[in-house]
N, C-alpha and C. Protein backbone atom coordinates (compact mmCIF):
# COMPACT_ATOMS: atom_id res chain seq x y z
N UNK A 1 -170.26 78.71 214.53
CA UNK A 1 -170.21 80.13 214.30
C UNK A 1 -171.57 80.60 213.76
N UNK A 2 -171.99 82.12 214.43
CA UNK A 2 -173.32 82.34 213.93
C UNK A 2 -172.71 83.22 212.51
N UNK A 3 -173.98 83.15 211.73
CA UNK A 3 -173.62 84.37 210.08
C UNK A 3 -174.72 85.29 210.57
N UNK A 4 -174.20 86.29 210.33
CA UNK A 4 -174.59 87.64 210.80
C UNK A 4 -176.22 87.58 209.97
N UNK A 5 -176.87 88.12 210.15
CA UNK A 5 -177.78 88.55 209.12
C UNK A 5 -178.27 90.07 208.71
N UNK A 6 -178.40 90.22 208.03
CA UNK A 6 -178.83 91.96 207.74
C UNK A 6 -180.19 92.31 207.49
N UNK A 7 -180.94 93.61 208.03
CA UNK A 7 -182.09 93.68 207.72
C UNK A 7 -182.31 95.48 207.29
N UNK A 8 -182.92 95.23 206.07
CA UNK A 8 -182.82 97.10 205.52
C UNK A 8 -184.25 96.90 206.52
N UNK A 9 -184.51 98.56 207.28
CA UNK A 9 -185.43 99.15 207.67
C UNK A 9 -185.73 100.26 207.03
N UNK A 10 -186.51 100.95 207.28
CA UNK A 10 -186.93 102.66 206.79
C UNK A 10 -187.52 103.00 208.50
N UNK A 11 -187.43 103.94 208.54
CA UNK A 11 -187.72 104.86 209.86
C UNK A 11 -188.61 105.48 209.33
N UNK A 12 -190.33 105.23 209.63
CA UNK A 12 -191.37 105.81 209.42
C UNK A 12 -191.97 107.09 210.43
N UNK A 13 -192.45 108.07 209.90
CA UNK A 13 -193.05 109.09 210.65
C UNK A 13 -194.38 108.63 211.60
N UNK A 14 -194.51 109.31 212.86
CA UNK A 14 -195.31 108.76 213.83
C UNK A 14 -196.55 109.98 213.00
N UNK A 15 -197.82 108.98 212.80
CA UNK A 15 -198.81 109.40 212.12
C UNK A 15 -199.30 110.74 213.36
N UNK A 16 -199.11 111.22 214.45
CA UNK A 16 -199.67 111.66 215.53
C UNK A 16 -198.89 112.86 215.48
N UNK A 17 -197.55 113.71 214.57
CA UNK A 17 -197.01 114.67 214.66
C UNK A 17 -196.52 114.81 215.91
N UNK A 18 -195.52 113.58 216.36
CA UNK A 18 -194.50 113.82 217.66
C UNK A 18 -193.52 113.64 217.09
N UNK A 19 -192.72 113.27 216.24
CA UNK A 19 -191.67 113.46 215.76
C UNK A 19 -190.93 112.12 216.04
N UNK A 20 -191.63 111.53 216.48
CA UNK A 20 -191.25 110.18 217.30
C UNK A 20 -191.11 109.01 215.62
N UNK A 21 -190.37 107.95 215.85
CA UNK A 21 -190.08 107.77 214.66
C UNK A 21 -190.72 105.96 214.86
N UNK A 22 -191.48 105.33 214.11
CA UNK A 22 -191.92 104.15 213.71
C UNK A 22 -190.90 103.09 212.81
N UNK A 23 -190.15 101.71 213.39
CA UNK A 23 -189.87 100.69 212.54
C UNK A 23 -191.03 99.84 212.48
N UNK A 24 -191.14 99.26 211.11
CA UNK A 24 -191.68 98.36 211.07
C UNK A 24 -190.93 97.40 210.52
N UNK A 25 -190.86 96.15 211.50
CA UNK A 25 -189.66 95.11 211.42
C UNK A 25 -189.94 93.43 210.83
N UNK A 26 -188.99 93.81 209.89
CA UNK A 26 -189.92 92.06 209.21
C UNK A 26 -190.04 90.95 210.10
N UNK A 27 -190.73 89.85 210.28
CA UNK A 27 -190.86 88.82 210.97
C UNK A 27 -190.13 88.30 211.53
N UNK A 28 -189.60 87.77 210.70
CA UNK A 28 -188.21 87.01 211.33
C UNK A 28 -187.60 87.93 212.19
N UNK A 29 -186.72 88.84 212.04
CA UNK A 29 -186.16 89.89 213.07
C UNK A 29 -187.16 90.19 214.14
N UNK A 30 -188.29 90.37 214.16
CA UNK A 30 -189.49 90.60 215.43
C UNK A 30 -189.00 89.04 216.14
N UNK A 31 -188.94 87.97 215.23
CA UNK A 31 -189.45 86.88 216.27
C UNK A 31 -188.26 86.62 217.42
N UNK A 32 -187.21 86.71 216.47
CA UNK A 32 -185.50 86.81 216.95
C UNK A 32 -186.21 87.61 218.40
N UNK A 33 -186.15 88.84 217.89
CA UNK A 33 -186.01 89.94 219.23
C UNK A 33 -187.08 89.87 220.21
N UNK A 34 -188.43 89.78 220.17
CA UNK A 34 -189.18 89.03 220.77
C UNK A 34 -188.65 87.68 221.91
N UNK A 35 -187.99 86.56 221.63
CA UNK A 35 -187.07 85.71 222.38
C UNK A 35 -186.35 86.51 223.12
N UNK A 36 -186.01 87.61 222.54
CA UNK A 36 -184.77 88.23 223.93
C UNK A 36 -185.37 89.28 224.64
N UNK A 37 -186.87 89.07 224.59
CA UNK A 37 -187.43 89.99 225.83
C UNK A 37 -187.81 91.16 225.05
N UNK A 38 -188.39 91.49 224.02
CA UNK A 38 -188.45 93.16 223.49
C UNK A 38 -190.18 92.96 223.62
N UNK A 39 -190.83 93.83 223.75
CA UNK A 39 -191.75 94.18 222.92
C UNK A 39 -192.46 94.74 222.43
N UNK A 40 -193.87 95.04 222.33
CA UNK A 40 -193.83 96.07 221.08
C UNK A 40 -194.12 97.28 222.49
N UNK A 41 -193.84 98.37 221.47
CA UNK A 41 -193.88 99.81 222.25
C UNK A 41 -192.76 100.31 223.31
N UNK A 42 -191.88 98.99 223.41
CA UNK A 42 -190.28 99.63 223.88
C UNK A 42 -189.68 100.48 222.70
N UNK A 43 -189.07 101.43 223.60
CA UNK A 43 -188.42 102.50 223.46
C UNK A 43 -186.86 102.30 223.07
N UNK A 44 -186.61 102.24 221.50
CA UNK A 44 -185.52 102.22 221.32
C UNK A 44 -184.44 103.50 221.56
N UNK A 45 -183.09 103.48 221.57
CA UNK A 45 -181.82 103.88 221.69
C UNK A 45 -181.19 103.70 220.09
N UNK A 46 -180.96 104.63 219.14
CA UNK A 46 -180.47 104.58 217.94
C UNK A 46 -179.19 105.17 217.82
N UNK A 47 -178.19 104.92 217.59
CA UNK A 47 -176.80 105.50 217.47
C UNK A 47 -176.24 105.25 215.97
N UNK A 48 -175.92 106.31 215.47
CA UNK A 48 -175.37 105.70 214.13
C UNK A 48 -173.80 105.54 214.40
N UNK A 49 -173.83 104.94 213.41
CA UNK A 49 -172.41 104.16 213.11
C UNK A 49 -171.46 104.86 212.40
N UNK A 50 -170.22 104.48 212.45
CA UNK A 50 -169.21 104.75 211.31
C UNK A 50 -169.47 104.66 209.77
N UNK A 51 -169.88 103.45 209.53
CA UNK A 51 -170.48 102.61 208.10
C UNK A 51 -171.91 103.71 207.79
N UNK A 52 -171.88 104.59 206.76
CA UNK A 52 -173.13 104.82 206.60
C UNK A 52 -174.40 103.85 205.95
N UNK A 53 -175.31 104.48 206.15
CA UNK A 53 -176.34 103.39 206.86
C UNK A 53 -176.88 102.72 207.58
N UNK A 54 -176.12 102.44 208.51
CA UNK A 54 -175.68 101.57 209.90
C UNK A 54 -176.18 101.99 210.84
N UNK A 55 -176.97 101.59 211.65
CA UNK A 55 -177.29 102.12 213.29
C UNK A 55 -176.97 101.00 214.39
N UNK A 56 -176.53 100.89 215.62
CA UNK A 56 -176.72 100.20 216.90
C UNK A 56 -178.22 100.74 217.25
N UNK A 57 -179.15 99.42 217.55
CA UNK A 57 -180.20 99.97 218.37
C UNK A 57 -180.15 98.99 219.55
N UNK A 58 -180.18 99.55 220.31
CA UNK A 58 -180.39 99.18 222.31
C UNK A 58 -181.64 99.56 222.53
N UNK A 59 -182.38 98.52 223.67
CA UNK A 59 -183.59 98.36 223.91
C UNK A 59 -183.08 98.19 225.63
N UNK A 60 -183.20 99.02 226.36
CA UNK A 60 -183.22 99.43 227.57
C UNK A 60 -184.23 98.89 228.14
N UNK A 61 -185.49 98.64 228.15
CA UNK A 61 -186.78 97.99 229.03
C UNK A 61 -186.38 96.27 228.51
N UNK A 62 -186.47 96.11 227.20
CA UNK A 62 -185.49 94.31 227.31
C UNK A 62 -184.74 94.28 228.45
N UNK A 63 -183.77 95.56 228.69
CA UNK A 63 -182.28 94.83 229.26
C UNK A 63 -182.87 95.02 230.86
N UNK A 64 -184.22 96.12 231.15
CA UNK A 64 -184.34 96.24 232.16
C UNK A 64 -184.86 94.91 232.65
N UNK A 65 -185.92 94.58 232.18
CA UNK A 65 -186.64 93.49 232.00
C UNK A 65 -186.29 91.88 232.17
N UNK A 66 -185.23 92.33 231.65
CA UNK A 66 -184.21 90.68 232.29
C UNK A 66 -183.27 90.97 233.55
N UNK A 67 -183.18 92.31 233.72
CA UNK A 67 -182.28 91.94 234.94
C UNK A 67 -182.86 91.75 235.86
N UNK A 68 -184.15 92.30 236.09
CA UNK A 68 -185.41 91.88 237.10
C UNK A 68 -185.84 90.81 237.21
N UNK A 69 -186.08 89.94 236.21
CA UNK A 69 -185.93 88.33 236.20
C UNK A 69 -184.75 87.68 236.90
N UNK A 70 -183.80 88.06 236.42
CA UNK A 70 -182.61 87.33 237.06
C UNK A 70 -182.48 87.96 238.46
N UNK A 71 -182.82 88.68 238.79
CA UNK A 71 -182.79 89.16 240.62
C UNK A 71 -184.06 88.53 241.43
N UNK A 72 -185.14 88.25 240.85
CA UNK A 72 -186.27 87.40 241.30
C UNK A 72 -186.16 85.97 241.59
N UNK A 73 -185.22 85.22 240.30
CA UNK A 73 -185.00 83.79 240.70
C UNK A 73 -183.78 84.05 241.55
């Protein structure tokens, strides 16, 4: 069985006045997500949750990104 792990973020302002919003993600969680195809300058999907505090984030160019792999081999 995997144990979940948790990671506090803050949602930083994009220094450039787009409104566009900056994580900066501790290591470990980069390296995790990194392995499953992310990287930097994909475009997250943020949904909050029930639980405040809580977000789902989906990474759409990962998921694109592997299905194009798997249709190539």
């Amino acid at each position: 069985m995997t144990s979940l792990k948790r990671w506090i973020v803050e949602v930083q302002d994009s220094p450039d006045g787009s409104g566009d919003g900056i994580l900066q993600l501790p290591d470990e969680l980069w390296n995790e997500l990194a392995a499953q195809g992310w990287e930097i300058g994909d475009v997250l999907d943020i949904e909050l949750v029930a639980d405040p505090g809580h977000a789902a984030i989906r990474n759409r160019y990962a998921e694109c990104r592997r299905l194009s792999a798997t249709r190539k081999s």
